[in-house]
PDB file of N, CA and C in Angstrom:
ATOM      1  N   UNK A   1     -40.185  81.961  84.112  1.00  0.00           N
ATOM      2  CA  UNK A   1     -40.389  81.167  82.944  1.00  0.00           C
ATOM      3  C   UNK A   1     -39.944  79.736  83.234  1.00  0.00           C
ATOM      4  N   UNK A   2     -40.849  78.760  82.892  1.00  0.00           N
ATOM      5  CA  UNK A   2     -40.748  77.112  82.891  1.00  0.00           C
ATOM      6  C   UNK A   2     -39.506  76.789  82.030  1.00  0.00           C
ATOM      7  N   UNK A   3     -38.439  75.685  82.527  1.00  0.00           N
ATOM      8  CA  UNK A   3     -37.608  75.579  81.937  1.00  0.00           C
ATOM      9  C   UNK A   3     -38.321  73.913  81.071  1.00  0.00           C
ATOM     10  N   UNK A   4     -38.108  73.868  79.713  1.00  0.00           N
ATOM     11  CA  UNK A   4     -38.719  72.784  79.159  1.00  0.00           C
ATOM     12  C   UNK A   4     -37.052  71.759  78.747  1.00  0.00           C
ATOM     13  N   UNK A   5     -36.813  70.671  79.551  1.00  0.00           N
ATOM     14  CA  UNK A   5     -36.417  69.952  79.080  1.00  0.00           C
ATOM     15  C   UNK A   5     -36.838  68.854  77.519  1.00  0.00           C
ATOM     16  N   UNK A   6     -36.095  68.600  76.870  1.00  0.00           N
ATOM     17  CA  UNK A   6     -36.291  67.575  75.360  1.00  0.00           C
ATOM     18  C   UNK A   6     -35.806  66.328  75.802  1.00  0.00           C
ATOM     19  N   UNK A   7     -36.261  65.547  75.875  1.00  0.00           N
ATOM     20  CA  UNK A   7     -35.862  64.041  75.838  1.00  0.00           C
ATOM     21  C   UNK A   7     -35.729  63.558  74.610  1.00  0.00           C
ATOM     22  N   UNK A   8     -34.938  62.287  74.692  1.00  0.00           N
ATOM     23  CA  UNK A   8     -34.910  61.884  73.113  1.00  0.00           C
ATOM     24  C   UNK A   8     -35.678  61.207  72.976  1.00  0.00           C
ATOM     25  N   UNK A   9     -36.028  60.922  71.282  1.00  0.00           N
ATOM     26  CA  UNK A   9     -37.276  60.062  70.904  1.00  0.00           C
ATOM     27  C   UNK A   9     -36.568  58.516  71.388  1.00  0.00           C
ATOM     28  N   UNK A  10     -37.794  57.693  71.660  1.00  0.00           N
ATOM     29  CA  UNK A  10     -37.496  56.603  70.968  1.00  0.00           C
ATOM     30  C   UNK A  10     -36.396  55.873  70.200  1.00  0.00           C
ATOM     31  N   UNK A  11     -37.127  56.464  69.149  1.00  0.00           N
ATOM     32  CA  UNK A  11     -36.002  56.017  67.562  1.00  0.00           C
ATOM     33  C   UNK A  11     -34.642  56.845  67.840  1.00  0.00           C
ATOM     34  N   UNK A  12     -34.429  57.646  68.515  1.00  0.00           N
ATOM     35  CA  UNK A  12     -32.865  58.363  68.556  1.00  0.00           C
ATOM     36  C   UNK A  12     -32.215  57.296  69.885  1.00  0.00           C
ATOM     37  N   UNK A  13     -32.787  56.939  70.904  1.00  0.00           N
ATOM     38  CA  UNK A  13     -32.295  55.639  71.633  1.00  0.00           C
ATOM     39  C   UNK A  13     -31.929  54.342  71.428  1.00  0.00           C
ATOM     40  N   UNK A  14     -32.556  54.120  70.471  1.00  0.00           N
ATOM     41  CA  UNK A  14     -32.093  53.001  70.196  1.00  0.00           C
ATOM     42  C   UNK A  14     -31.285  53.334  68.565  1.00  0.00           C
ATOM     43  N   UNK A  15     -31.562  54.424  67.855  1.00  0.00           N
ATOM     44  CA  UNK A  15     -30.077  54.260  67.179  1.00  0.00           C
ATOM     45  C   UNK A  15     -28.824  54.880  68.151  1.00  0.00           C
ATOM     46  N   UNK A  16     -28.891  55.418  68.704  1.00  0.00           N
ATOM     47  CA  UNK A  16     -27.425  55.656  69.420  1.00  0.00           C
ATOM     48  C   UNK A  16     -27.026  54.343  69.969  1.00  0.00           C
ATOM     49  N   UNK A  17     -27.960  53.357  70.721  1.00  0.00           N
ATOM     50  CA  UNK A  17     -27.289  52.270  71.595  1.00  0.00           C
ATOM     51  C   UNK A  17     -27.046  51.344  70.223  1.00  0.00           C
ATOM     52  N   UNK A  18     -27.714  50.953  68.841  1.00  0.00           N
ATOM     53  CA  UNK A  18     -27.385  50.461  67.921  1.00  0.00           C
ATOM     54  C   UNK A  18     -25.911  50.801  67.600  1.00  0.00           C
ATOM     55  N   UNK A  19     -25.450  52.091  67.251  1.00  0.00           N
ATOM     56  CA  UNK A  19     -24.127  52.648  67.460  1.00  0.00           C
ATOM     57  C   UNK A  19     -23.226  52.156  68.467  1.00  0.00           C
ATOM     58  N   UNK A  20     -23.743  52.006  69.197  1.00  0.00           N
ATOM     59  CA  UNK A  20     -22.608  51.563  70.209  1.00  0.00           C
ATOM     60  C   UNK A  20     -21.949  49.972  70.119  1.00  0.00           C
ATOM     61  N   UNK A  21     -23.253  49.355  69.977  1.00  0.00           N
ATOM     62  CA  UNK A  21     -23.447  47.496  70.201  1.00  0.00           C
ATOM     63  C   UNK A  21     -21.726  47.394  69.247  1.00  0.00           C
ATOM     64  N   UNK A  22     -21.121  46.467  69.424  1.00  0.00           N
ATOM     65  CA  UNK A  22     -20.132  45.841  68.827  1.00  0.00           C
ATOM     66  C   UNK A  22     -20.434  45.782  66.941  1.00  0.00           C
ATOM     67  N   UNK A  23     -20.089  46.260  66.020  1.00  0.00           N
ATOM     68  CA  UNK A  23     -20.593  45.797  64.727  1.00  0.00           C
ATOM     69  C   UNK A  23     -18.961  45.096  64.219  1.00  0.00           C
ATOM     70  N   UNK A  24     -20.024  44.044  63.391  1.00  0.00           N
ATOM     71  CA  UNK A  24     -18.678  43.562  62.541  1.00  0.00           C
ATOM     72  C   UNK A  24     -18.135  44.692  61.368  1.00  0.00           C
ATOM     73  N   UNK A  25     -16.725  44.629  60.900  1.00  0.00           N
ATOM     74  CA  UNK A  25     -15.907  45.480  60.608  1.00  0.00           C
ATOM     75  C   UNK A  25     -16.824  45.405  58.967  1.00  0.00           C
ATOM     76  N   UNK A  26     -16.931  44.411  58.555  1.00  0.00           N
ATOM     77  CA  UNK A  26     -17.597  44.002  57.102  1.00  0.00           C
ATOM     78  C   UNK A  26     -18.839  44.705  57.141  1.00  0.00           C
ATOM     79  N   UNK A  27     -19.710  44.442  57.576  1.00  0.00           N
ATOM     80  CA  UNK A  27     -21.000  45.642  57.579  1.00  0.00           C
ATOM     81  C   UNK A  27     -20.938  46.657  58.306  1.00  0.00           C
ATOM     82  N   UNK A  28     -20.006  47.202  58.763  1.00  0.00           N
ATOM     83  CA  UNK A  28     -19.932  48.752  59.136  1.00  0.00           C
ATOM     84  C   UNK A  28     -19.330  49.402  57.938  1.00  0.00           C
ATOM     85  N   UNK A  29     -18.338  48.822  57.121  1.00  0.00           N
ATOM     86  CA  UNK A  29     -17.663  48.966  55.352  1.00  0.00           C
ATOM     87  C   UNK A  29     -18.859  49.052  54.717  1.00  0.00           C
ATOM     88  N   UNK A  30     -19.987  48.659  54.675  1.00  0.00           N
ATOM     89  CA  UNK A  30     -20.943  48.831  53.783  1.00  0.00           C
ATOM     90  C   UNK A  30     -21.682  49.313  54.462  1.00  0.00           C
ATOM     91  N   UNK A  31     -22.064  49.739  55.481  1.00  0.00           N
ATOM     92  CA  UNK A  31     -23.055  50.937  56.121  1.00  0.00           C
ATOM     93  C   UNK A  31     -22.823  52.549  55.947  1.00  0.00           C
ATOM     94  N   UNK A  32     -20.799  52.557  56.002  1.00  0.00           N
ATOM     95  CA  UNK A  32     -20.233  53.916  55.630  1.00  0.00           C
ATOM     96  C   UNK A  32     -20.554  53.837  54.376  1.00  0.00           C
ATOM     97  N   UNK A  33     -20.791  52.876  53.306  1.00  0.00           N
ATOM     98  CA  UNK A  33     -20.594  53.442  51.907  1.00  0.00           C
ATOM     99  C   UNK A  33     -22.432  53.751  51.718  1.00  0.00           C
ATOM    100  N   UNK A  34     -23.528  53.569  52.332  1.00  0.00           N
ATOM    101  CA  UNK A  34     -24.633  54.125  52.018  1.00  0.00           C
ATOM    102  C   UNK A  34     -24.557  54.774  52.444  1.00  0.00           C
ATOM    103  N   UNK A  35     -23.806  55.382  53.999  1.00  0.00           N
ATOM    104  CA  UNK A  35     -24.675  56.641  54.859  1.00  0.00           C
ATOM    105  C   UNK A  35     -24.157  57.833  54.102  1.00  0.00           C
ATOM    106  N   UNK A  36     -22.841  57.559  53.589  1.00  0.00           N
ATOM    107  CA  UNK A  36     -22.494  58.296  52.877  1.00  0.00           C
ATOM    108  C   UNK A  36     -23.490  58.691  51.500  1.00  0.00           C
ATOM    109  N   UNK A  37     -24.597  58.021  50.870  1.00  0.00           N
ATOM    110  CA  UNK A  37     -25.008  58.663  50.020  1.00  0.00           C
ATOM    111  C   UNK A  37     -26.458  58.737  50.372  1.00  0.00           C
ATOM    112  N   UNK A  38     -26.499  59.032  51.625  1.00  0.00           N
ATOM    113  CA  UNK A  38     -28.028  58.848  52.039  1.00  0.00           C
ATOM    114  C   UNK A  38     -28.512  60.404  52.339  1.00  0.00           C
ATOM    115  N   UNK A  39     -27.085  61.009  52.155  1.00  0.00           N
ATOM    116  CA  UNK A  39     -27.654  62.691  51.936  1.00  0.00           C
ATOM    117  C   UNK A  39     -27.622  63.233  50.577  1.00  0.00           C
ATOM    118  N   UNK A  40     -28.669  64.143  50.232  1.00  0.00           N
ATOM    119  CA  UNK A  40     -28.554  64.630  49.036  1.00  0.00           C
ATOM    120  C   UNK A  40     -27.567  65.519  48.525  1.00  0.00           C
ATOM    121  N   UNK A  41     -27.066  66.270  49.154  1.00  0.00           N
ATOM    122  CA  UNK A  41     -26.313  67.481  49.081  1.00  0.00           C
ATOM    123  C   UNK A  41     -24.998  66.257  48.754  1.00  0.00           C
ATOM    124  N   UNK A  42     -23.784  65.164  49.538  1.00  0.00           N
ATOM    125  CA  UNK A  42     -23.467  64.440  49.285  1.00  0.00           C
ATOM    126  C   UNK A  42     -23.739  63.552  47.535  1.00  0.00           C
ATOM    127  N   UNK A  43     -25.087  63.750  47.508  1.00  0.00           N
ATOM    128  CA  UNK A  43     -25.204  62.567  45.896  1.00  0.00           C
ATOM    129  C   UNK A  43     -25.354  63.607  44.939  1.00  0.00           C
ATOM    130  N   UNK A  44     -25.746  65.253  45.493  1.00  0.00           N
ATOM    131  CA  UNK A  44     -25.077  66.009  43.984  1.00  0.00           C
ATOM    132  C   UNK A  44     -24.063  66.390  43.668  1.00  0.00           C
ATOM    133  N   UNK A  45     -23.010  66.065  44.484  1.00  0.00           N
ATOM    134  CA  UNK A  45     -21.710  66.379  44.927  1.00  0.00           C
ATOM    135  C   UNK A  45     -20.938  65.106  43.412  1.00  0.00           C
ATOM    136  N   UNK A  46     -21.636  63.749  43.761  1.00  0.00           N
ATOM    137  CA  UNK A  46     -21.208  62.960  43.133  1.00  0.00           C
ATOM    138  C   UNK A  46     -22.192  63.170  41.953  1.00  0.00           C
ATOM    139  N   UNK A  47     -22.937  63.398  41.887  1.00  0.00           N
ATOM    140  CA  UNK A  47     -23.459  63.465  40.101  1.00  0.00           C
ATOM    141  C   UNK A  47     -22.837  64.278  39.222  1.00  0.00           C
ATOM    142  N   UNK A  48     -22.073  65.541  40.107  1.00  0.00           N
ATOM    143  CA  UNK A  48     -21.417  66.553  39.921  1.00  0.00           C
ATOM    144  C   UNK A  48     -20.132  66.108  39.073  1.00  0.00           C
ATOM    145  N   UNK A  49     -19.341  65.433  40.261  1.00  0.00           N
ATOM    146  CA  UNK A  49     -18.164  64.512  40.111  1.00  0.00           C
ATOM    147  C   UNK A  49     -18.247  63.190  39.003  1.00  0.00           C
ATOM    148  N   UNK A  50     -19.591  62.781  38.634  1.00  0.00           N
ATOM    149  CA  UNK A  50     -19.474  61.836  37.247  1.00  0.00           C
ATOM    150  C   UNK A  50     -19.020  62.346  36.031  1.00  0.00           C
ATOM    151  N   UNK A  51     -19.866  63.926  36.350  1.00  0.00           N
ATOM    152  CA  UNK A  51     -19.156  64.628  35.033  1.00  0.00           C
ATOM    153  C   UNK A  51     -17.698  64.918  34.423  1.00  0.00           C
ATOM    154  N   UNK A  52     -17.073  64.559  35.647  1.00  0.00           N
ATOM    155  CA  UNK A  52     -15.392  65.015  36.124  1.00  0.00           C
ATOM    156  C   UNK A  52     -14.840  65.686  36.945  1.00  0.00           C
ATOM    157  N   UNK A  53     -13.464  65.856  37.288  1.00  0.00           N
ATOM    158  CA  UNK A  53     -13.126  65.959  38.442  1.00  0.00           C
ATOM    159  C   UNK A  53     -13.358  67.885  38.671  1.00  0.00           C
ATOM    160  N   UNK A  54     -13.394  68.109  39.763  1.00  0.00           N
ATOM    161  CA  UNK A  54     -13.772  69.375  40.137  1.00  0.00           C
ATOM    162  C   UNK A  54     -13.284  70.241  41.109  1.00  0.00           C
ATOM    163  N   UNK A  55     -12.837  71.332  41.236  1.00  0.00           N
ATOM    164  CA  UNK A  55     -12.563  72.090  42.661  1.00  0.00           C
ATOM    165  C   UNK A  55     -13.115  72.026  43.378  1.00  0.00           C
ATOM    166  N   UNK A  56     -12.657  72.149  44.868  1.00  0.00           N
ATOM    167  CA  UNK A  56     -13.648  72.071  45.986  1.00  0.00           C
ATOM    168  C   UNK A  56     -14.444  73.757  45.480  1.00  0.00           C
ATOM    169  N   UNK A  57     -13.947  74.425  44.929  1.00  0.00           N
ATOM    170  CA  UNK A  57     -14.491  75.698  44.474  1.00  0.00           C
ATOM    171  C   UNK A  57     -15.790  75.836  43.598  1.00  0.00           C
ATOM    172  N   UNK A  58     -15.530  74.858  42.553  1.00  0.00           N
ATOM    173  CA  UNK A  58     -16.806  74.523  41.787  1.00  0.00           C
ATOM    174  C   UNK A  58     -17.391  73.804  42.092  1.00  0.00           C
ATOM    175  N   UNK A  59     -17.075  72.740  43.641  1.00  0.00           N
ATOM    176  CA  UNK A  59     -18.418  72.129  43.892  1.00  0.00           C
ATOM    177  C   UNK A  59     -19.429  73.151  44.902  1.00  0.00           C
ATOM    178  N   UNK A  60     -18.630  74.222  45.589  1.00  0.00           N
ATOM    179  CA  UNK A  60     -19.079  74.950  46.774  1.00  0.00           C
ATOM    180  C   UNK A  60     -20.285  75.635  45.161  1.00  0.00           C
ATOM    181  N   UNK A  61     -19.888  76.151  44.512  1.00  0.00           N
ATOM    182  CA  UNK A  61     -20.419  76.920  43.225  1.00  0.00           C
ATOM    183  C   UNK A  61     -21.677  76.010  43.237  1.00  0.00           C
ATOM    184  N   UNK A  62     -21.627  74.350  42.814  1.00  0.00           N
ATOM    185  CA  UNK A  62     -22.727  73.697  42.152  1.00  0.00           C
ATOM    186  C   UNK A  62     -23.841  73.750  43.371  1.00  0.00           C
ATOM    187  N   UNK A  63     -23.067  73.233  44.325  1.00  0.00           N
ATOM    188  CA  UNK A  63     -23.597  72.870  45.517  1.00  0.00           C
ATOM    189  C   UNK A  63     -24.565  74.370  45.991  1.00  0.00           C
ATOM    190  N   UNK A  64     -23.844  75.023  46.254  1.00  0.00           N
ATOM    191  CA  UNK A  64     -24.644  76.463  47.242  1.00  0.00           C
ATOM    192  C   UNK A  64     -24.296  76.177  48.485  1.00  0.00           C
ATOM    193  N   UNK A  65     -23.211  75.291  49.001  1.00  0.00           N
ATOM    194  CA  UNK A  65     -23.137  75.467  50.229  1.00  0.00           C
ATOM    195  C   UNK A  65     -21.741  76.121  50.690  1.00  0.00           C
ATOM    196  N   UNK A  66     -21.033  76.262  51.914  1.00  0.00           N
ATOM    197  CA  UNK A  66     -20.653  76.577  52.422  1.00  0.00           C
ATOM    198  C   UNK A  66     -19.110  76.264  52.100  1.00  0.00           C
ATOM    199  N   UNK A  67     -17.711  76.664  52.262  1.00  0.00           N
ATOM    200  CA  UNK A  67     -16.779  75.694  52.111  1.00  0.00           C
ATOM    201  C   UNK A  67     -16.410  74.701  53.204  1.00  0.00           C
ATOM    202  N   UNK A  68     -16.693  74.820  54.378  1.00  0.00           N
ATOM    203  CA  UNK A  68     -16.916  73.640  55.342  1.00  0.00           C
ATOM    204  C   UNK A  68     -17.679  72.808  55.362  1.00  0.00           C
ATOM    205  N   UNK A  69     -18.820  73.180  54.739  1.00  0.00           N
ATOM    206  CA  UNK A  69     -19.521  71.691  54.600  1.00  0.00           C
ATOM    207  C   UNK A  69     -19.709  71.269  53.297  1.00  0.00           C
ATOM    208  N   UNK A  70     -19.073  72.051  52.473  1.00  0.00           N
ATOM    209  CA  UNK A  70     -18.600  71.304  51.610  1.00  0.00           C
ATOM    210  C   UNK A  70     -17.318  70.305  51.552  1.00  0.00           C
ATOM    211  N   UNK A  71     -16.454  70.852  52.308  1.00  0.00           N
ATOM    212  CA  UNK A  71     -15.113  69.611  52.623  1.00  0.00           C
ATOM    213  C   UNK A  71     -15.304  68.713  53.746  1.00  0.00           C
ATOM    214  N   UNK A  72     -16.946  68.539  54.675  1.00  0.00           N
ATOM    215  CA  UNK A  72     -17.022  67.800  55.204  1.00  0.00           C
ATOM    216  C   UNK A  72     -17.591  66.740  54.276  1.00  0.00           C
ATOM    217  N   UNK A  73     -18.859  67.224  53.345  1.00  0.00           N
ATOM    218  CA  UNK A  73     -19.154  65.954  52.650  1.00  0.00           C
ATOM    219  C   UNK A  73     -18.044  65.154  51.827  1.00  0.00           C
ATOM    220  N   UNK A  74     -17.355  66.020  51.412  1.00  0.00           N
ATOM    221  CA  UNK A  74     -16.371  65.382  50.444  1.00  0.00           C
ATOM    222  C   UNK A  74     -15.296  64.506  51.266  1.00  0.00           C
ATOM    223  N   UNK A  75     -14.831  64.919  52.479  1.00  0.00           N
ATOM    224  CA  UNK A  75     -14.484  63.678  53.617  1.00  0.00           C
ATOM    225  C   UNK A  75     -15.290  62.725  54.283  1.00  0.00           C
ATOM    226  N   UNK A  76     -16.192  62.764  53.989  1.00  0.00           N
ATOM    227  CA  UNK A  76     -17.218  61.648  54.447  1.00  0.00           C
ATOM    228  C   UNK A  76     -17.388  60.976  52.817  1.00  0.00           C
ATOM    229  N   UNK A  77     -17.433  61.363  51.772  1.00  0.00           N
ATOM    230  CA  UNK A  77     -17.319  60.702  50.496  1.00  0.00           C
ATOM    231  C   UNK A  77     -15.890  59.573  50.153  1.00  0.00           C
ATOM    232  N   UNK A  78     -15.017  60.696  50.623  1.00  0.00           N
ATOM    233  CA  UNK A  78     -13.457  59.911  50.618  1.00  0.00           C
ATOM    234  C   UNK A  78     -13.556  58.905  51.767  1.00  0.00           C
ATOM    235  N   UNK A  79     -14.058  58.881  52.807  1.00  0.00           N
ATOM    236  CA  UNK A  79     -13.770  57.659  53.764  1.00  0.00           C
ATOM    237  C   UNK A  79     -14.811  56.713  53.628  1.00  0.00           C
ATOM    238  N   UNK A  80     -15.984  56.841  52.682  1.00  0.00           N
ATOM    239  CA  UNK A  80     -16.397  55.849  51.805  1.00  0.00           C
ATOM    240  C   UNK A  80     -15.825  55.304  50.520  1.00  0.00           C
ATOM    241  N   UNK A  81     -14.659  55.569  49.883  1.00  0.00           N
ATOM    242  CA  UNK A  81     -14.026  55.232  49.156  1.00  0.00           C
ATOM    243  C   UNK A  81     -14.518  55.753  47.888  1.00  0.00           C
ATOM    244  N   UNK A  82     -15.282  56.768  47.739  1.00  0.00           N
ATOM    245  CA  UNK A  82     -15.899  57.186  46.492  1.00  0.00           C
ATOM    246  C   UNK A  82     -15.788  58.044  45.491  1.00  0.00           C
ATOM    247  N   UNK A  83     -14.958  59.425  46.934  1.00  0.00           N
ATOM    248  CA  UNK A  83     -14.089  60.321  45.768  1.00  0.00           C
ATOM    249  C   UNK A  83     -12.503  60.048  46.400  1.00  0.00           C
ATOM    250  N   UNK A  84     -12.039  60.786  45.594  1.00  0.00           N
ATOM    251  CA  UNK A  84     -10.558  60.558  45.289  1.00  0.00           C
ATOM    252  C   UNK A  84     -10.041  62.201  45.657  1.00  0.00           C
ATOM    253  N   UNK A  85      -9.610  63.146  46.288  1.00  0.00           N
ATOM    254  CA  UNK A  85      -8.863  64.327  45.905  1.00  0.00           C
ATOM    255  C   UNK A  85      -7.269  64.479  45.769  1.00  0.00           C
ATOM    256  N   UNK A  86      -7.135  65.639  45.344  1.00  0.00           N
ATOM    257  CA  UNK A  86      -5.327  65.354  45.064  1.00  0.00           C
ATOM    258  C   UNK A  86      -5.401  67.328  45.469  1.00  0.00           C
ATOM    259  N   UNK A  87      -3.730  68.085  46.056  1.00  0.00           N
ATOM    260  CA  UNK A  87      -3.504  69.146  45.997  1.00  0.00           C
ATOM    261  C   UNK A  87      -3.277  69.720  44.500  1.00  0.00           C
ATOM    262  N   UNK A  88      -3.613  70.907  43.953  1.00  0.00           N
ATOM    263  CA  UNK A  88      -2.620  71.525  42.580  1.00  0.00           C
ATOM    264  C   UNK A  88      -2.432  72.759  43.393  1.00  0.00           C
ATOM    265  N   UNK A  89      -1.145  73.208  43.335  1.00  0.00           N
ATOM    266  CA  UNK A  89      -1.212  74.381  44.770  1.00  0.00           C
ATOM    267  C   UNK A  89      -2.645  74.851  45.616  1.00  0.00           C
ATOM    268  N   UNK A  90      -3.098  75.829  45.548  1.00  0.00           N
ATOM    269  CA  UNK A  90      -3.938  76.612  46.775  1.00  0.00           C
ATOM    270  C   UNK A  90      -5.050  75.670  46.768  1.00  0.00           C
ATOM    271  N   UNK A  91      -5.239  74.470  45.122  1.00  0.00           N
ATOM    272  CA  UNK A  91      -6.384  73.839  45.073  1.00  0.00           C
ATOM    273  C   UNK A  91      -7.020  72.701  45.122  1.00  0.00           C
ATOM    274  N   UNK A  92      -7.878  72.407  45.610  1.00  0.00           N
ATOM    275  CA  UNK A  92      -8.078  71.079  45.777  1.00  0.00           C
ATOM    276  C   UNK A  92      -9.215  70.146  45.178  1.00  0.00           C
ATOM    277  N   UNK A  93      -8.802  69.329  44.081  1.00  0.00           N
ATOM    278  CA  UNK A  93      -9.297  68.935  42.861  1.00  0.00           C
ATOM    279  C   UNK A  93     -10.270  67.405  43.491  1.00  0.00           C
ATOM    280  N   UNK A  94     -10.917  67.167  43.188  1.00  0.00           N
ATOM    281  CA  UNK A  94     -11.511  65.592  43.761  1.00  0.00           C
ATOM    282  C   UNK A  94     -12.237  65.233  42.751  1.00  0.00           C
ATOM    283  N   UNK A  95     -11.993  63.711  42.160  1.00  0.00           N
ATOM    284  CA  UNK A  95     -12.160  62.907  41.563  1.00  0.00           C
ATOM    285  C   UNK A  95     -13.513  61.733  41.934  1.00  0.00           C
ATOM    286  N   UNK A  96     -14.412  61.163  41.233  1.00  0.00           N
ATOM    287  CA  UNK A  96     -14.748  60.009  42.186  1.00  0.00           C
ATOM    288  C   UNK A  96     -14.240  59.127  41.472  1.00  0.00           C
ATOM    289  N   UNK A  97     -14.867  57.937  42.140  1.00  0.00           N
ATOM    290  CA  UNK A  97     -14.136  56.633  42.065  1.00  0.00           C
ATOM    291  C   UNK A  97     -15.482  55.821  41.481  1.00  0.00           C
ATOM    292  N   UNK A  98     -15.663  56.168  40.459  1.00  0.00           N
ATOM    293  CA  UNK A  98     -16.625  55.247  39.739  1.00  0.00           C
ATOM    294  C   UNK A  98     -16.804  54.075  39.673  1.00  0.00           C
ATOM    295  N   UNK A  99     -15.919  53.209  39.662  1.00  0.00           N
ATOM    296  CA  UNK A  99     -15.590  51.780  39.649  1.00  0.00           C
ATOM    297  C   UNK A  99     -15.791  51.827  41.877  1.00  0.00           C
ATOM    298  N   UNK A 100     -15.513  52.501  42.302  1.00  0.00           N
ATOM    299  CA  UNK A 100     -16.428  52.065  43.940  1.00  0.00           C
ATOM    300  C   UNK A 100     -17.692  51.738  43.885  1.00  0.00           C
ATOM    301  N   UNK A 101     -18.646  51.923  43.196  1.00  0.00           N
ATOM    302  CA  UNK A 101     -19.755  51.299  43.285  1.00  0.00           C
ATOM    303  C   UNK A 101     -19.839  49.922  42.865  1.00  0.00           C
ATOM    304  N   UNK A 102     -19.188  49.583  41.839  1.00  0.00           N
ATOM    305  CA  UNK A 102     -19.530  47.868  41.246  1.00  0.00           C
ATOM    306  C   UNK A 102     -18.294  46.868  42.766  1.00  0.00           C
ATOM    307  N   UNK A 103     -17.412  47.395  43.170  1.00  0.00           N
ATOM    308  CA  UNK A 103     -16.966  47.074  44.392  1.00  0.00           C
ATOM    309  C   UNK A 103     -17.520  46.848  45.059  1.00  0.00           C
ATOM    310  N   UNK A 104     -18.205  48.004  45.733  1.00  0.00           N
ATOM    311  CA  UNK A 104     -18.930  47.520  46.963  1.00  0.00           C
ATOM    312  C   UNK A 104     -20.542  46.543  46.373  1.00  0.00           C
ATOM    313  N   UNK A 105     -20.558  46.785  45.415  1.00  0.00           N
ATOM    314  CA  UNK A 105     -21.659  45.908  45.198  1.00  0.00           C
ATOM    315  C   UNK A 105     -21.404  44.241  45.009  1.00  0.00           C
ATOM    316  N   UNK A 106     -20.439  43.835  44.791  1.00  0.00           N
ATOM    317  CA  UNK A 106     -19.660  42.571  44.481  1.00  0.00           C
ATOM    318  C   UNK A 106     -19.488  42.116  46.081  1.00  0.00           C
ATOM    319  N   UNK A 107     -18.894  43.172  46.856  1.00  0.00           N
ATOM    320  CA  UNK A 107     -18.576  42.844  47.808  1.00  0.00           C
ATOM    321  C   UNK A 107     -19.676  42.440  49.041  1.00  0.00           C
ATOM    322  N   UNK A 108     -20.598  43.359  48.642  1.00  0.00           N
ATOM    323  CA  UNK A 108     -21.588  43.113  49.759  1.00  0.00           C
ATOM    324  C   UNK A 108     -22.593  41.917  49.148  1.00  0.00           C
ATOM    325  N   UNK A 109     -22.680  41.325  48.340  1.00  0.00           N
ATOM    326  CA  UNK A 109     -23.199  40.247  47.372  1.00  0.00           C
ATOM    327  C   UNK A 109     -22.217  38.958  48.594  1.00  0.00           C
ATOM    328  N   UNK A 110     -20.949  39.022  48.203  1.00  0.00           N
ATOM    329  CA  UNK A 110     -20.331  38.482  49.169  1.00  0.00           C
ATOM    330  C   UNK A 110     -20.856  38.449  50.784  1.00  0.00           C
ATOM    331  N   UNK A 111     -20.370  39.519  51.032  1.00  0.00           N
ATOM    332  CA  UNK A 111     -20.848  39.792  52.576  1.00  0.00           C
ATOM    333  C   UNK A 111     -22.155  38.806  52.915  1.00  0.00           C
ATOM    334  N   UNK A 112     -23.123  39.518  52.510  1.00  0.00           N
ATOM    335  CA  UNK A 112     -24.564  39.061  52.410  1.00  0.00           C
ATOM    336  C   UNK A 112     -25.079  38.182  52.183  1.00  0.00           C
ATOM    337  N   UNK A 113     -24.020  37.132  51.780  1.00  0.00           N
ATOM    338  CA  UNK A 113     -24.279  35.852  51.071  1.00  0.00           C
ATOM    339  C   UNK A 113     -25.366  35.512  49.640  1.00  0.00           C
ATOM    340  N   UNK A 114     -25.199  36.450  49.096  1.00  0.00           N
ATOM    341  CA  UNK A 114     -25.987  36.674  47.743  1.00  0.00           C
ATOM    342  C   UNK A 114     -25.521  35.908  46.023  1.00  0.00           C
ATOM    343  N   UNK A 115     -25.975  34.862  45.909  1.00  0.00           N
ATOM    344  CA  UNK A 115     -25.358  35.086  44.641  1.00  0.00           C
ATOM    345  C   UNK A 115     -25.247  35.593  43.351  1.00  0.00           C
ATOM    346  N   UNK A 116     -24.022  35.696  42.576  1.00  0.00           N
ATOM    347  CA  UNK A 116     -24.433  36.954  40.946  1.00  0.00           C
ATOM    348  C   UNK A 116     -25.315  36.721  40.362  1.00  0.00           C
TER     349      UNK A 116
END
């Protein structure tokens, strides 16, 4: 049997070497706060979380996924600054940060050189 090597596309070469190139610290802050909502499973997590704060238990519930990838999105949410979690013993409650969106939007207005 032929062994079939995969090469990468194109478009996966030049985003990895894009990844690499030097980025300024200011638009990599606003690249984490979209990539972060550029998955869906991630933005029902937070539509979830507008309603109020929630167990990682009742989001695994809303969600249908897994509890690992459910506490990965929700750490990729928190290191966009968007949810918030706290311990109550065994549980772990997460909040978002509603007021992060008019932030980063002020901010990247800034960044971007945009005015209000």
């Amino acid at each position: 049997m032929k062994e079939r090597t995969l090469s990468p596309s194109p478009a996966r070469i030049r985003s990895t070497i894009a990844s690499i190139v030097d980025q300024p610290d200011d638009l990599r802050e606003i690249r984490t706060f979209h990539k972060a909502l550029a998955d869906v499973n991630r933005l029902r997590i937070v539509r979830r979380l507008a309603e109020g704060p929630a167990s990682v238990g009742d989001l695994i519930e809303h969600v249908g996924l897994s509890q690992p990838l459910v506490s990965h999105h929700i750490r990729r949410l928190r290191e966009a600054g968007l949810v918030v979690s706290r311990r109550t013993g065994r549980e772990t409650i997460c909040s978002l940060r509603a007021e992060a969106f008019g932030e980063v939007a002020e901010r990247e207005r800034a960044i971007l050189g945009i005015a209000s």
